[in-house]
N, C-alpha and C. Protein backbone atom coordinates (compact mmCIF):
# COMPACT_ATOMS: atom_id res chain seq x y z
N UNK A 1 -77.07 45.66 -118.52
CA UNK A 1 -77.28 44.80 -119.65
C UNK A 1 -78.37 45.40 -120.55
N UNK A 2 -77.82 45.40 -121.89
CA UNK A 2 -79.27 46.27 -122.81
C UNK A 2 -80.30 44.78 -123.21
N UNK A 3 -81.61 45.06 -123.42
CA UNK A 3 -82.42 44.31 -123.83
C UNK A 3 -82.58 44.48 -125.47
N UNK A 4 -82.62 43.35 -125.76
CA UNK A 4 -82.71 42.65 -127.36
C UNK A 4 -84.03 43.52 -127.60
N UNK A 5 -84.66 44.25 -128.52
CA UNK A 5 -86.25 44.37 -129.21
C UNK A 5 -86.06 44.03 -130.19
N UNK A 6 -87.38 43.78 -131.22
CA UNK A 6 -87.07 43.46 -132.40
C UNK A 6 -86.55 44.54 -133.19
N UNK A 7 -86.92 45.62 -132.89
CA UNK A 7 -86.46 46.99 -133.84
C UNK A 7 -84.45 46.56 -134.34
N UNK A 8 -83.89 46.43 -132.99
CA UNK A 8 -82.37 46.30 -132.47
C UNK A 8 -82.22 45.15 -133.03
N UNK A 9 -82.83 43.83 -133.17
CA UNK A 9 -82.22 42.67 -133.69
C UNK A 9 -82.69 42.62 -135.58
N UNK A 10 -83.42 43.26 -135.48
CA UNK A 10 -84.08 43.65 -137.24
C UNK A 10 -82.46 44.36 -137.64
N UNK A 11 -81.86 45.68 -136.62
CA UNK A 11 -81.14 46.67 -137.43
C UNK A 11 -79.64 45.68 -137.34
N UNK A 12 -79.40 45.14 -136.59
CA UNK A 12 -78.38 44.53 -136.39
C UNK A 12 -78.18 43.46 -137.51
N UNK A 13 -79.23 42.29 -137.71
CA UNK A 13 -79.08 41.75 -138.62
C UNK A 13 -78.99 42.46 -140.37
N UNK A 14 -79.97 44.04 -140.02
CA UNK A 14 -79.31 44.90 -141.25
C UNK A 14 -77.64 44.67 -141.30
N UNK A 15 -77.21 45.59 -140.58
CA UNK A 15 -75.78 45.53 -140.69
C UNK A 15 -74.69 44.08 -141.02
N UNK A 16 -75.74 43.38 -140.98
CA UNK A 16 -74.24 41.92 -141.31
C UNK A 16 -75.15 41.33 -142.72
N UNK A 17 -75.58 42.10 -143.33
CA UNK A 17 -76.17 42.13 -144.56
C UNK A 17 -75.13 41.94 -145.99
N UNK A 18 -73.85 42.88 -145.47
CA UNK A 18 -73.08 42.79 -146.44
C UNK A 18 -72.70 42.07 -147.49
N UNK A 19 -72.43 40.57 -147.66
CA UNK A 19 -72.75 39.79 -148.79
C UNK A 19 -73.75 38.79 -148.59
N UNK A 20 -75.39 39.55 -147.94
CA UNK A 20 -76.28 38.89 -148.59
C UNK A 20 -76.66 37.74 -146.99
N UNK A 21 -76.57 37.70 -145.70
CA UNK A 21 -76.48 37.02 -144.98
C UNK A 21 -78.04 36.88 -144.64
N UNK A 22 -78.71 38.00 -144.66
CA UNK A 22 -80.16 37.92 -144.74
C UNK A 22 -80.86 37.19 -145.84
N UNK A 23 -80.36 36.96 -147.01
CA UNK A 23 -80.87 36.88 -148.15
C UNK A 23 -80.67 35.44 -148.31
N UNK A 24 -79.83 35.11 -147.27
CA UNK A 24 -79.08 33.46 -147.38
C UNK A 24 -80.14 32.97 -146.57
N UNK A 25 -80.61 33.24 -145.79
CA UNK A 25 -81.11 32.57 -144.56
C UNK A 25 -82.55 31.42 -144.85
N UNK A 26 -83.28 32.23 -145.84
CA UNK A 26 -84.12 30.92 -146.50
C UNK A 26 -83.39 30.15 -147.17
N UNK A 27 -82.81 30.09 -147.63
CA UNK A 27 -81.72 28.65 -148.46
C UNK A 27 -81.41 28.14 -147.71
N UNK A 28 -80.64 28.36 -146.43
CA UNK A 28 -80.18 27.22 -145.11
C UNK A 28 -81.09 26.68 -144.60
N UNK A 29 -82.52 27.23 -144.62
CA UNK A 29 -83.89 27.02 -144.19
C UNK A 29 -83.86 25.64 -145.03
N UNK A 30 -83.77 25.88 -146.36
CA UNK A 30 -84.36 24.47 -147.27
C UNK A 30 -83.25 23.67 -147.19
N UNK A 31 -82.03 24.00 -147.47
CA UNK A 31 -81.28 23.12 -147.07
C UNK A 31 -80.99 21.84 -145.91
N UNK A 32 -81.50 22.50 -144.41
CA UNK A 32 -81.68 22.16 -143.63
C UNK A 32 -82.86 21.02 -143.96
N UNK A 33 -83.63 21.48 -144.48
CA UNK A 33 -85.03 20.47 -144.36
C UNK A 33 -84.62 19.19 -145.40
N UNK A 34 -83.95 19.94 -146.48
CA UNK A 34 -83.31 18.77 -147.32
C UNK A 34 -82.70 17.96 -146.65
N UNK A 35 -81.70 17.98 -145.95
CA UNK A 35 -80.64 16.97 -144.98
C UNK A 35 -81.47 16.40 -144.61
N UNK A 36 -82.85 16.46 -143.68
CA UNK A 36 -83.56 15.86 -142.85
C UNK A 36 -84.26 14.75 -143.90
N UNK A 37 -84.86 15.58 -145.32
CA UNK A 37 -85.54 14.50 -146.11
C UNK A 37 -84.65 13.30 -146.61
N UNK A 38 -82.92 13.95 -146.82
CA UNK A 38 -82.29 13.01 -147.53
C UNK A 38 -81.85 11.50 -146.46
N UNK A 39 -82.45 12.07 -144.95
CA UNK A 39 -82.12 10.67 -144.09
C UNK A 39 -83.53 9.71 -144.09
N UNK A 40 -84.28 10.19 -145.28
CA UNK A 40 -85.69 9.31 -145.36
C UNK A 40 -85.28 8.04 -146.19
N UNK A 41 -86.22 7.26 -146.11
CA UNK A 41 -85.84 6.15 -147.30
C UNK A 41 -86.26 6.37 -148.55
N UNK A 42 -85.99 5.83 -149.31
CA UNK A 42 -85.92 6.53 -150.74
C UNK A 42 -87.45 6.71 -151.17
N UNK A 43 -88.63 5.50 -150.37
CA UNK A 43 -89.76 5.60 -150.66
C UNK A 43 -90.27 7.15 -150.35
N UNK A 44 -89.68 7.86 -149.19
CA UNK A 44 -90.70 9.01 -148.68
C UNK A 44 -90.04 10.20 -149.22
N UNK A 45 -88.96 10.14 -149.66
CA UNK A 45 -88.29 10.75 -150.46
C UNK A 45 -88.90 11.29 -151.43
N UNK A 46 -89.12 10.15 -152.50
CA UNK A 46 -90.27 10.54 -153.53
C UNK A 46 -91.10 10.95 -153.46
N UNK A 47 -92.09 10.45 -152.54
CA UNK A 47 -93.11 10.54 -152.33
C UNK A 47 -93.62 12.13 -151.61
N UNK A 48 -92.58 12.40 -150.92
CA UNK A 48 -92.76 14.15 -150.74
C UNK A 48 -92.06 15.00 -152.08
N UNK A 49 -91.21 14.67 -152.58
CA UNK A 49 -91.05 15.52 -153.60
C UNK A 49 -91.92 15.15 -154.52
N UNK A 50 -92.62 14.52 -154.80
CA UNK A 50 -94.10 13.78 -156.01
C UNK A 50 -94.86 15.37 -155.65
N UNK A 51 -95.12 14.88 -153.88
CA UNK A 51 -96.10 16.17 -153.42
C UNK A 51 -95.47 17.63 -154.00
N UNK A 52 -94.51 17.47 -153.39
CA UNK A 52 -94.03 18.99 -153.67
C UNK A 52 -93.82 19.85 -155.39
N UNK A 53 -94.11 18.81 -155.83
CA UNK A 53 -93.72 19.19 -157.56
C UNK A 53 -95.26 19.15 -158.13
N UNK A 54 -96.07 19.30 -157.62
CA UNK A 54 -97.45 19.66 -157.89
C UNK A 54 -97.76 20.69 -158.43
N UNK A 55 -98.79 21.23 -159.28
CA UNK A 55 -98.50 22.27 -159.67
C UNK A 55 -97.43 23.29 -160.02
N UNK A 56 -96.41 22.89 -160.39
CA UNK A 56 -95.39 23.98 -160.53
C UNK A 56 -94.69 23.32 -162.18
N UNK A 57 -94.93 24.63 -162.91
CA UNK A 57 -94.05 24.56 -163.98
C UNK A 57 -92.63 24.16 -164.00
N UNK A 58 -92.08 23.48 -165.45
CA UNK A 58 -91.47 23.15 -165.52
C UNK A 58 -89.70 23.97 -165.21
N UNK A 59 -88.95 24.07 -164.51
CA UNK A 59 -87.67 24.85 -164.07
C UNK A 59 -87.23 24.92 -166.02
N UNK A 60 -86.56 26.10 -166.18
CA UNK A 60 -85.73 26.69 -167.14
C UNK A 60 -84.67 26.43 -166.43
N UNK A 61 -83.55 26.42 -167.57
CA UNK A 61 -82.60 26.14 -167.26
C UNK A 61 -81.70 27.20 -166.40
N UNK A 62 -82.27 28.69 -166.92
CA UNK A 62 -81.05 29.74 -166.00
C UNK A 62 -81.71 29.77 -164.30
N UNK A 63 -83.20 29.58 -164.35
CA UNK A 63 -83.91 29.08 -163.22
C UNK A 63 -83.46 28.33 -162.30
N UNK A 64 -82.48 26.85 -162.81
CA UNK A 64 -82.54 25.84 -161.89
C UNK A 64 -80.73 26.00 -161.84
N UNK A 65 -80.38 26.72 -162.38
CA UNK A 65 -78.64 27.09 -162.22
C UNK A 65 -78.68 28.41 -161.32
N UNK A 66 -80.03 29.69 -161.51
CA UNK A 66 -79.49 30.01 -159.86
C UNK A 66 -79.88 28.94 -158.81
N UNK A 67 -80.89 28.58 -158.72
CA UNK A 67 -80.68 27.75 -157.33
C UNK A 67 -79.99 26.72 -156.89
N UNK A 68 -79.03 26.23 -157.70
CA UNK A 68 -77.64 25.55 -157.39
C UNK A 68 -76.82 26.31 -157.01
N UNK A 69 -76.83 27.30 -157.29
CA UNK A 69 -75.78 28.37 -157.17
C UNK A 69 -75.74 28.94 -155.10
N UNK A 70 -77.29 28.96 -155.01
CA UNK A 70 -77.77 29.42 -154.41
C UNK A 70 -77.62 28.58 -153.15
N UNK A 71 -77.88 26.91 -153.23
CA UNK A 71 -77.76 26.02 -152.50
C UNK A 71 -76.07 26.07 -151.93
N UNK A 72 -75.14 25.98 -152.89
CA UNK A 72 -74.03 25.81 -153.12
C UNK A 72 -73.65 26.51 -152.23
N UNK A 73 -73.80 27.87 -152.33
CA UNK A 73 -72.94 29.26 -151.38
C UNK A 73 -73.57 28.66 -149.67
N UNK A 74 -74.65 28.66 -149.83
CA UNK A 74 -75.25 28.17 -148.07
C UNK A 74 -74.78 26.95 -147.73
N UNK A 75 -74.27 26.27 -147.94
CA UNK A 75 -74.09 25.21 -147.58
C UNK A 75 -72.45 24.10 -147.99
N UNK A 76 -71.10 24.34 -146.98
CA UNK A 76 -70.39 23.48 -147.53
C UNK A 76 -71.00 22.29 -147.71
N UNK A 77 -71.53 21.37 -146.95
CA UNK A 77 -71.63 20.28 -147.61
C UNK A 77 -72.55 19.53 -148.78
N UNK A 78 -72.91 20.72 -148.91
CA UNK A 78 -73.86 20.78 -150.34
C UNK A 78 -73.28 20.92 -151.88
N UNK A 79 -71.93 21.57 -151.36
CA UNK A 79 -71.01 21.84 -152.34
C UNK A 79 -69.75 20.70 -152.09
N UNK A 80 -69.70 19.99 -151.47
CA UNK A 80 -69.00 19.45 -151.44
C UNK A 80 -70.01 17.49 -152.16
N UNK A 81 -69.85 16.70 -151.51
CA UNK A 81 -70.54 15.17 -151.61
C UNK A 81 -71.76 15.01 -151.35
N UNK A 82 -72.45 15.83 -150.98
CA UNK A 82 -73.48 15.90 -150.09
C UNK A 82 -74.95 15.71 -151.66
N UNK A 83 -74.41 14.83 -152.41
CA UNK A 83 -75.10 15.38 -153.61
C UNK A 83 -77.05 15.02 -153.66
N UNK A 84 -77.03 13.82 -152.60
CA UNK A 84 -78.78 13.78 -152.42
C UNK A 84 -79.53 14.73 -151.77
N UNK A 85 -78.84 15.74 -150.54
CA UNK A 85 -79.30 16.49 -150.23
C UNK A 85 -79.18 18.07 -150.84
N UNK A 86 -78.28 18.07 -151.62
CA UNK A 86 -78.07 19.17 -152.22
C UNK A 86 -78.89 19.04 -153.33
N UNK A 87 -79.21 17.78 -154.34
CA UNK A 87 -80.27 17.66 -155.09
C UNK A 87 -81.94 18.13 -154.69
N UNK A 88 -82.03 17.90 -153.35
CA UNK A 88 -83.42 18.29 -153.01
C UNK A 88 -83.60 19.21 -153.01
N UNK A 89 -82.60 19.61 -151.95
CA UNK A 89 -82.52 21.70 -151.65
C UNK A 89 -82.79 22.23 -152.77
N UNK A 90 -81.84 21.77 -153.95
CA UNK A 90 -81.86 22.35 -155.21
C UNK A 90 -83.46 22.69 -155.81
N UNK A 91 -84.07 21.27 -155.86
CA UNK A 91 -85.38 21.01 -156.02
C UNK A 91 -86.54 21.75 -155.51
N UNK A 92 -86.09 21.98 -153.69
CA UNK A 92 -87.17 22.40 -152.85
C UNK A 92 -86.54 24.16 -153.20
N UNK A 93 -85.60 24.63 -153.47
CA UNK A 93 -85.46 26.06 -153.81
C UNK A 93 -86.50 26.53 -154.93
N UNK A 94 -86.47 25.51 -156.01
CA UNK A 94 -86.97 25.95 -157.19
C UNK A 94 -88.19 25.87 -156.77
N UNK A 95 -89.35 25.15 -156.27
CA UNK A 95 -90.51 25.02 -155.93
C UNK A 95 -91.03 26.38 -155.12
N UNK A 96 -89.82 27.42 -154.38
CA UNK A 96 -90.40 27.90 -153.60
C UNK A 96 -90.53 29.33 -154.28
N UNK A 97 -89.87 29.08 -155.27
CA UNK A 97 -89.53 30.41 -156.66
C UNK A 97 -91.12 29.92 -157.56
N UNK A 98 -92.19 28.90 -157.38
CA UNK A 98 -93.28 28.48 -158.53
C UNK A 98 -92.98 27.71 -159.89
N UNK A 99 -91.29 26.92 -160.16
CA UNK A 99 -91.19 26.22 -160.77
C UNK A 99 -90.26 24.80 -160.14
N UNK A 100 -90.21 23.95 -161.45
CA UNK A 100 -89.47 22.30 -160.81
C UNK A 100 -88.74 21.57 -161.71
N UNK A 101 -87.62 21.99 -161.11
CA UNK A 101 -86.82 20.75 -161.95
C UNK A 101 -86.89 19.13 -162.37
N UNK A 102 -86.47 18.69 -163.04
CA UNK A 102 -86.89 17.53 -162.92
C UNK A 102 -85.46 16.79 -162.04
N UNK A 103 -86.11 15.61 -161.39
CA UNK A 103 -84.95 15.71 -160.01
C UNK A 103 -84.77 14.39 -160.18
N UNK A 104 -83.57 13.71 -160.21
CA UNK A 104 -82.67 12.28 -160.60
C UNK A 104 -81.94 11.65 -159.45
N UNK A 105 -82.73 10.31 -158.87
CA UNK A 105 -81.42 9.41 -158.60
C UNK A 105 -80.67 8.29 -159.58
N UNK A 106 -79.96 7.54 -159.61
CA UNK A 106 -78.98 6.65 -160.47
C UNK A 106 -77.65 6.32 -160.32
N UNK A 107 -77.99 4.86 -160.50
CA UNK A 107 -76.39 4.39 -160.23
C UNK A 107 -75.71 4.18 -161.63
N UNK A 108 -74.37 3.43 -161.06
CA UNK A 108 -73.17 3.50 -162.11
C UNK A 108 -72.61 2.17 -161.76
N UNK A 109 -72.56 1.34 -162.60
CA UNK A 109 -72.20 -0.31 -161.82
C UNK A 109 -70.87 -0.51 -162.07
N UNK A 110 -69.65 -0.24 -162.88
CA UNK A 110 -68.87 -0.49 -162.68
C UNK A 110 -67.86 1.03 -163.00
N UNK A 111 -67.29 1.59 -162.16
CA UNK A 111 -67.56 0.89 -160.48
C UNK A 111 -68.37 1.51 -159.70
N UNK A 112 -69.15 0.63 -159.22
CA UNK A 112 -70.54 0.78 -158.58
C UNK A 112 -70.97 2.55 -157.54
N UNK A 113 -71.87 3.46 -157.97
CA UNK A 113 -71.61 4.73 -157.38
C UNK A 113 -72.98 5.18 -157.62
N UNK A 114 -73.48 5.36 -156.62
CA UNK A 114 -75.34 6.25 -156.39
C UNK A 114 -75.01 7.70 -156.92
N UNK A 115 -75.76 8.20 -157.36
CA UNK A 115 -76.21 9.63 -157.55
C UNK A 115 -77.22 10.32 -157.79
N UNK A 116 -77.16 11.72 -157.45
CA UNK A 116 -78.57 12.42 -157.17
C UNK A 116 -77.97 13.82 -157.94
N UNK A 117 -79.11 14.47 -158.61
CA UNK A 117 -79.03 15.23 -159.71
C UNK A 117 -80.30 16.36 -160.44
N UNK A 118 -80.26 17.18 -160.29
CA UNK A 118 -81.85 17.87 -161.12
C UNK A 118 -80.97 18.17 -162.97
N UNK A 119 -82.38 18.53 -163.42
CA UNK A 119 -82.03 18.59 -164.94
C UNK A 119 -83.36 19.96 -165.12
N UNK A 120 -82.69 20.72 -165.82
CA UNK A 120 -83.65 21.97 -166.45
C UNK A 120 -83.43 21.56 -168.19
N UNK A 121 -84.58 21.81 -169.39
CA UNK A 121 -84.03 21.73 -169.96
C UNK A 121 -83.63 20.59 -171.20
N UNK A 122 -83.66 19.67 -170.29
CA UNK A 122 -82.71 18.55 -170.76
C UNK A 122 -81.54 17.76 -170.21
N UNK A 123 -81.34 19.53 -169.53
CA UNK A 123 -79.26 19.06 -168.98
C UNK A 123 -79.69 19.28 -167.97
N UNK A 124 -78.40 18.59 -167.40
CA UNK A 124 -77.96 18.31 -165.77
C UNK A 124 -77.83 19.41 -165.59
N UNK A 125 -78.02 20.29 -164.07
CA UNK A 125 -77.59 21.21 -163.35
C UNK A 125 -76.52 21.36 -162.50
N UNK A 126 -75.49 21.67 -162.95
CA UNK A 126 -74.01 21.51 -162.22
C UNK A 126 -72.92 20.62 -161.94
N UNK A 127 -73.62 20.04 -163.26
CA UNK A 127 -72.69 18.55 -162.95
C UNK A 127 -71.89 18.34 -164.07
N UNK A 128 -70.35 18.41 -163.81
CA UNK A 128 -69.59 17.93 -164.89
C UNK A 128 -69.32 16.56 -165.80
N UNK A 129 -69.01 16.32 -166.41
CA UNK A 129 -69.14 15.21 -167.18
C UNK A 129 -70.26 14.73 -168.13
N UNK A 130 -70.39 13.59 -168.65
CA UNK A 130 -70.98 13.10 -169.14
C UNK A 130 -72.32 12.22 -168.36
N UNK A 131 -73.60 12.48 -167.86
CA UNK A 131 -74.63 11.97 -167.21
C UNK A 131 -75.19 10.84 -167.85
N UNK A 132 -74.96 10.41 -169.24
CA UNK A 132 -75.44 9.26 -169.90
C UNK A 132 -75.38 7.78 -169.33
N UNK A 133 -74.07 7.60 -168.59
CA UNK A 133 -73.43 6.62 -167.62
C UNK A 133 -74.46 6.29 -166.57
N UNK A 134 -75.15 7.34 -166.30
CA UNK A 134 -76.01 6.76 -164.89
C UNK A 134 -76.98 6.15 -165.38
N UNK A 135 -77.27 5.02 -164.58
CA UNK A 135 -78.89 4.45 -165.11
C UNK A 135 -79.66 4.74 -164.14
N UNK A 136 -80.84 5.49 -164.58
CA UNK A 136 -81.65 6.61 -163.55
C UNK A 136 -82.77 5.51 -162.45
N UNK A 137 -82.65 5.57 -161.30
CA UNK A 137 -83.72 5.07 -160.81
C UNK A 137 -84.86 5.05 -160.16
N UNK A 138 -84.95 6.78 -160.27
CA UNK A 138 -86.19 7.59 -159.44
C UNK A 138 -85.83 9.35 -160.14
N UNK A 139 -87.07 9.27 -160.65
CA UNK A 139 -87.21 10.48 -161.29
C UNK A 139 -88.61 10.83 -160.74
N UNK A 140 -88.41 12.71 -160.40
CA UNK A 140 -89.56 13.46 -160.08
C UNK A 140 -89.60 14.68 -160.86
N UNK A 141 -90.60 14.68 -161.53
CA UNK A 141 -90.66 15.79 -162.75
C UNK A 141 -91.59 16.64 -161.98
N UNK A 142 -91.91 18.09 -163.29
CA UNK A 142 -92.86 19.16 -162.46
C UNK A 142 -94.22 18.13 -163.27
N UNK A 143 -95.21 18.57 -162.19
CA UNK A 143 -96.84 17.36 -162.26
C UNK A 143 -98.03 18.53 -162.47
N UNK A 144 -98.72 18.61 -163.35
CA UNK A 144 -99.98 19.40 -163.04
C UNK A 144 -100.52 19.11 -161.85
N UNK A 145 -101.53 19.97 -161.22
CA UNK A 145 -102.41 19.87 -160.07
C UNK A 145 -103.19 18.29 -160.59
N UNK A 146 -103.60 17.50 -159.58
CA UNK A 146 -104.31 16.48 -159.89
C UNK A 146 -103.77 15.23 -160.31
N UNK A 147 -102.77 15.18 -161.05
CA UNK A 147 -102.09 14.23 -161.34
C UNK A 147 -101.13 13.30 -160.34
């Protein structure tokens, strides 16, 4: 039986590099942590992304469209319904790049439908349609230090 070193598990994970599998591995990282935040209640929710949007400039728009992009590829169910936790990831990606989207929940009453959403910009990040429909009910913008 050969023994694992790090040299051998460093070169190995070289080789399955090919589209980027190393390069993915912090995004499943945040992703992961997103799922965990999105089973919080909506209070601690905020309240860690409040924290986390501290200091960090405001996300540009080509800024907060790679890290949708970015969320998206790591994660089917991020790309699929998964849209509160894929909103965070989205969120907690951009924070870890030194900027912040501004990050949206909101419903839709008839017929009645939650949603979660970042905005660079102005505009929504990856979201088709018209966003005017939602009436927003928790917004986390980027915050100077102190505030």
């Amino acid at each position: 039986m050969q023994r694992c070193t790090m040299k051998a598990a460093a070169t190995a994970l070289a080789r399955l590099d090919g589209p980027g599998l190393v390069r993915r591995i912090p995004v499943v990282a945040v992703v992961y942590a997103a799922r965990i935040l999105a089973a919080c209640p909506p209070f601690r929710i905020r309240r860690v992304l409040e924290v986390l949007s501290r200091g960090a400039r405001p996300s540009r728009r080509e800024e907060a469209e790679t890290a949708h992009r970015a969320v998206m590829r790591a994660s089917l169910m991020c790309a699929g319904d998964g849209c509160l936790p894929r909103s965070i990831a989205v969120a907690m990606w951009c924070r870890l790049h030194g900027h912040w989207p501004t990050w949206h929940t909101g419903v839709q009453v008839h017929p009645f439908r939650a949603h979660a959403w970042v905005e660079a910009d102005g505009a929504a990040v990856g979201e088709p349609g018209d966003m005017s429909r939602w009436q927003r009910q928790m917004t986390v913008s980027a915050r100077k230090n102190g505030s």
